[in-house]
C-alpha atoms as a PDB file:
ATOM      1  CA  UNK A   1       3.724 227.105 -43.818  1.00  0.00           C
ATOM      2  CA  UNK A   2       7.114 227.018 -42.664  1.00  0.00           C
ATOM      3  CA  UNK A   3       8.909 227.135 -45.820  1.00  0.00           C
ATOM      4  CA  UNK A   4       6.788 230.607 -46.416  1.00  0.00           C
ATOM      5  CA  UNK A   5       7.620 231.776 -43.609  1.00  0.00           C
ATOM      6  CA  UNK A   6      11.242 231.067 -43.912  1.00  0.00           C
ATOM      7  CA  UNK A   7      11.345 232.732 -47.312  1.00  0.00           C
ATOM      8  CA  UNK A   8       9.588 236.015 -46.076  1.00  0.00           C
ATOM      9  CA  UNK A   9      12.200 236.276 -43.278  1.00  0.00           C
ATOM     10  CA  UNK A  10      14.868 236.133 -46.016  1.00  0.00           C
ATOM     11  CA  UNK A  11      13.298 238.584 -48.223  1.00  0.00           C
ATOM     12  CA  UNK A  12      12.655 241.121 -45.554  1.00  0.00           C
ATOM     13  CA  UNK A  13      16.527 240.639 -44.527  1.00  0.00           C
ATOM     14  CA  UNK A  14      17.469 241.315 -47.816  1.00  0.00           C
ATOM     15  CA  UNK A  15      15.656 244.032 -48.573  1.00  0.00           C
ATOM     16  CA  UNK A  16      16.247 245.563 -45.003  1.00  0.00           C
ATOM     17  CA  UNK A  17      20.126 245.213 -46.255  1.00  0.00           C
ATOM     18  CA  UNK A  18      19.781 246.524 -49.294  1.00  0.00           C
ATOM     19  CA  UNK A  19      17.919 249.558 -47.791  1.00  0.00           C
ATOM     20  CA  UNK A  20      20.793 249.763 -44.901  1.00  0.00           C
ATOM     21  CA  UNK A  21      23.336 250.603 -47.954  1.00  0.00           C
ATOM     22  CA  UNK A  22      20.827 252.201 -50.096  1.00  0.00           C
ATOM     23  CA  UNK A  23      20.777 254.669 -46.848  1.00  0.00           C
ATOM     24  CA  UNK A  24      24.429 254.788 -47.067  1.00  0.00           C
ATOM     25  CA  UNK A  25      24.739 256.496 -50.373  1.00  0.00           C
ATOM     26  CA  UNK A  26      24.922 252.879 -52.681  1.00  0.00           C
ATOM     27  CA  UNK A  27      23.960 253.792 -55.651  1.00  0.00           C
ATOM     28  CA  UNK A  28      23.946 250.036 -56.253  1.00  0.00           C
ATOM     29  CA  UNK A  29      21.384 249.233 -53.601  1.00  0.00           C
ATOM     30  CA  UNK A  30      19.391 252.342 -54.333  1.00  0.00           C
ATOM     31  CA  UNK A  31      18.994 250.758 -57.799  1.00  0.00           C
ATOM     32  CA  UNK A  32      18.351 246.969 -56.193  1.00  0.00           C
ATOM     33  CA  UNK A  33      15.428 248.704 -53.663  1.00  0.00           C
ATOM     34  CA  UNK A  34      14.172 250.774 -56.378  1.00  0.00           C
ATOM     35  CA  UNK A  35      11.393 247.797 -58.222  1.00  0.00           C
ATOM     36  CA  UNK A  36      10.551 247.352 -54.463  1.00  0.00           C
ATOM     37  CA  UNK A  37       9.603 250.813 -53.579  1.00  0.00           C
ATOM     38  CA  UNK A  38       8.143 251.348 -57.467  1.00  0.00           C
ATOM     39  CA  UNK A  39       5.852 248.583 -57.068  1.00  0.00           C
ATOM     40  CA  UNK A  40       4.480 249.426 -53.950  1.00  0.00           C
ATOM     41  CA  UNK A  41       4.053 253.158 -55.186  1.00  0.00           C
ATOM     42  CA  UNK A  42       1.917 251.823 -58.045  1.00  0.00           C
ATOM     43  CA  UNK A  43      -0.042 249.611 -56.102  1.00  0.00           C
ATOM     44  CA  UNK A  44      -1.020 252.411 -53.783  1.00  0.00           C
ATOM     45  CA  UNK A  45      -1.634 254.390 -56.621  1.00  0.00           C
ATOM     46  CA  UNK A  46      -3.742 251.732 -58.192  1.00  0.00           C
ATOM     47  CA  UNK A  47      -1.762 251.226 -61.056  1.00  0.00           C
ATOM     48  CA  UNK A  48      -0.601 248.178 -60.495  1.00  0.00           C
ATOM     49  CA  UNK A  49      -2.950 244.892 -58.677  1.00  0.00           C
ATOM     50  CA  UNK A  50      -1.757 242.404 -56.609  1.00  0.00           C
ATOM     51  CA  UNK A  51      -1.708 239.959 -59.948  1.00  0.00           C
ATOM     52  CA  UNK A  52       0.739 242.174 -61.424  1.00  0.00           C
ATOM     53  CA  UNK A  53       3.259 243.393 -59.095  1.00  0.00           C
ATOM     54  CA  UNK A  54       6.618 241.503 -58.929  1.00  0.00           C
ATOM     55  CA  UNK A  55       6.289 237.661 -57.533  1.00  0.00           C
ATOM     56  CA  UNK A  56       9.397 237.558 -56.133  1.00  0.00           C
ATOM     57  CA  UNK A  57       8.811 240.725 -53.860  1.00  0.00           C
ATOM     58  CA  UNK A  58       5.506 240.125 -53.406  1.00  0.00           C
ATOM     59  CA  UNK A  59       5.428 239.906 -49.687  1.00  0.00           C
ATOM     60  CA  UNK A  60       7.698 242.866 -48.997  1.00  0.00           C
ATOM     61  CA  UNK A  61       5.343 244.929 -51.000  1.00  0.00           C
ATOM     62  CA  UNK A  62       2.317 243.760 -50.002  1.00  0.00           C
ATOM     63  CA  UNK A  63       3.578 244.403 -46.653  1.00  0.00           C
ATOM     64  CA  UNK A  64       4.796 248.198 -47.116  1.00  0.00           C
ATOM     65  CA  UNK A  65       1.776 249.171 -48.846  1.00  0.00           C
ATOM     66  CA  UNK A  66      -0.291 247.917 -45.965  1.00  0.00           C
ATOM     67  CA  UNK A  67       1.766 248.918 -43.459  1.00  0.00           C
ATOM     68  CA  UNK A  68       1.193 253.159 -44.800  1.00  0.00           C
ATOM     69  CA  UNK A  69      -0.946 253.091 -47.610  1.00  0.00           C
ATOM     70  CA  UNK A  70      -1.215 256.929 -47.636  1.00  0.00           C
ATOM     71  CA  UNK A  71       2.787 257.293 -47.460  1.00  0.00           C
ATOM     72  CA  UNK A  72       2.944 255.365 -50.352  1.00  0.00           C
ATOM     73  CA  UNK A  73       0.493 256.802 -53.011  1.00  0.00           C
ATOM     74  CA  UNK A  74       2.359 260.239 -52.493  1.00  0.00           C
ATOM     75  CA  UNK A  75       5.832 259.002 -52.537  1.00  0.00           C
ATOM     76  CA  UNK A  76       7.936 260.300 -55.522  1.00  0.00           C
ATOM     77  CA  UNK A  77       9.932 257.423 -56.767  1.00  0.00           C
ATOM     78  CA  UNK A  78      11.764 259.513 -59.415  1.00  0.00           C
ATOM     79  CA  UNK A  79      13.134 261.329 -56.591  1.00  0.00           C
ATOM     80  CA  UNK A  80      13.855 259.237 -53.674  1.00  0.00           C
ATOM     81  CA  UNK A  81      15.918 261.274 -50.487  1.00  0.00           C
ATOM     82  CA  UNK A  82      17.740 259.445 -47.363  1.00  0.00           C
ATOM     83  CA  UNK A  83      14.408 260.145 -45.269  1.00  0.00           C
ATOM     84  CA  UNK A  84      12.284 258.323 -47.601  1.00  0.00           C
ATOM     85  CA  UNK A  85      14.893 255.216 -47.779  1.00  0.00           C
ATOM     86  CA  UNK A  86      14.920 255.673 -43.816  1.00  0.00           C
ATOM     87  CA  UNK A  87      11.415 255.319 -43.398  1.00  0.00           C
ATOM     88  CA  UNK A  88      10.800 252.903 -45.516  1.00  0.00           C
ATOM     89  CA  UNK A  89      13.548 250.684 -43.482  1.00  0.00           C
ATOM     90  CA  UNK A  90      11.145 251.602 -40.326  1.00  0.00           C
ATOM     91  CA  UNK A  91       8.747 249.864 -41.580  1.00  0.00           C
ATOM     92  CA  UNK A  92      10.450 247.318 -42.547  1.00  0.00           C
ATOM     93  CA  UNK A  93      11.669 246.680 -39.471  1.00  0.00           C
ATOM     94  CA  UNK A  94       8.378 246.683 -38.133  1.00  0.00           C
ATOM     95  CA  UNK A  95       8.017 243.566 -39.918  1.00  0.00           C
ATOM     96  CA  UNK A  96      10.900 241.823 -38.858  1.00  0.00           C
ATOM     97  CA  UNK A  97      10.262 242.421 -35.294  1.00  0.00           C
ATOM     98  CA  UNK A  98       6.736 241.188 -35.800  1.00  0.00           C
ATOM     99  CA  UNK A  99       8.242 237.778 -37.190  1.00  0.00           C
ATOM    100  CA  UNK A 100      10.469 237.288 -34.154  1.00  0.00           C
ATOM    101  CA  UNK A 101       7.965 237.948 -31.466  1.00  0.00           C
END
């Protein structure tokens, strides 16, 4: 239990740091956040399960996609703005803060 926990922390800081620069203008980290945000699009979508979506993200995306299905299904991901990348750090966040509580 703790080593999941652990490793959820430490994906959600990554991510929330990737996002952070992503924000910025990174083209880098906009590329790095991108499988994130694709894979929870098609999960809202239904195009993707929760067998097939990446392992290695899995909680982050599990976690976005529950945290605003709705926002989710409709998002573009071919066209990603700063206000999308922003909200998507709110909710984030809204994980992170629920860990530390």
């Amino acid at each position: 239990m703790y080593h999941s926990h652990s490793y959820q922390d430490e994906a959600f800081d990554f991510f929330v740091t990737f996002l952070k620069n992503a924000i910025k203008g990174d083209v880098t980290y906009q590329q790095l956040v991108l499988p994130v945000i694709t894979d929870a699009h098609l999960l809202a979508t239904g195009e993707k399960d929760y067998f097939t979506i990446n392992r290695d993200s899995y909680s982050v995306i599990t976690f976005l996609v529950e945290a605003d299905t709705p926002y989710f299904r409709q998002l573009n991901t071919n066209h990603l703005t700063t206000a999308d990348y922003s909200q998507i750090l709110q909710y984030a966040n809204t994980q992170r803060e629920a860990f530390l509580a």
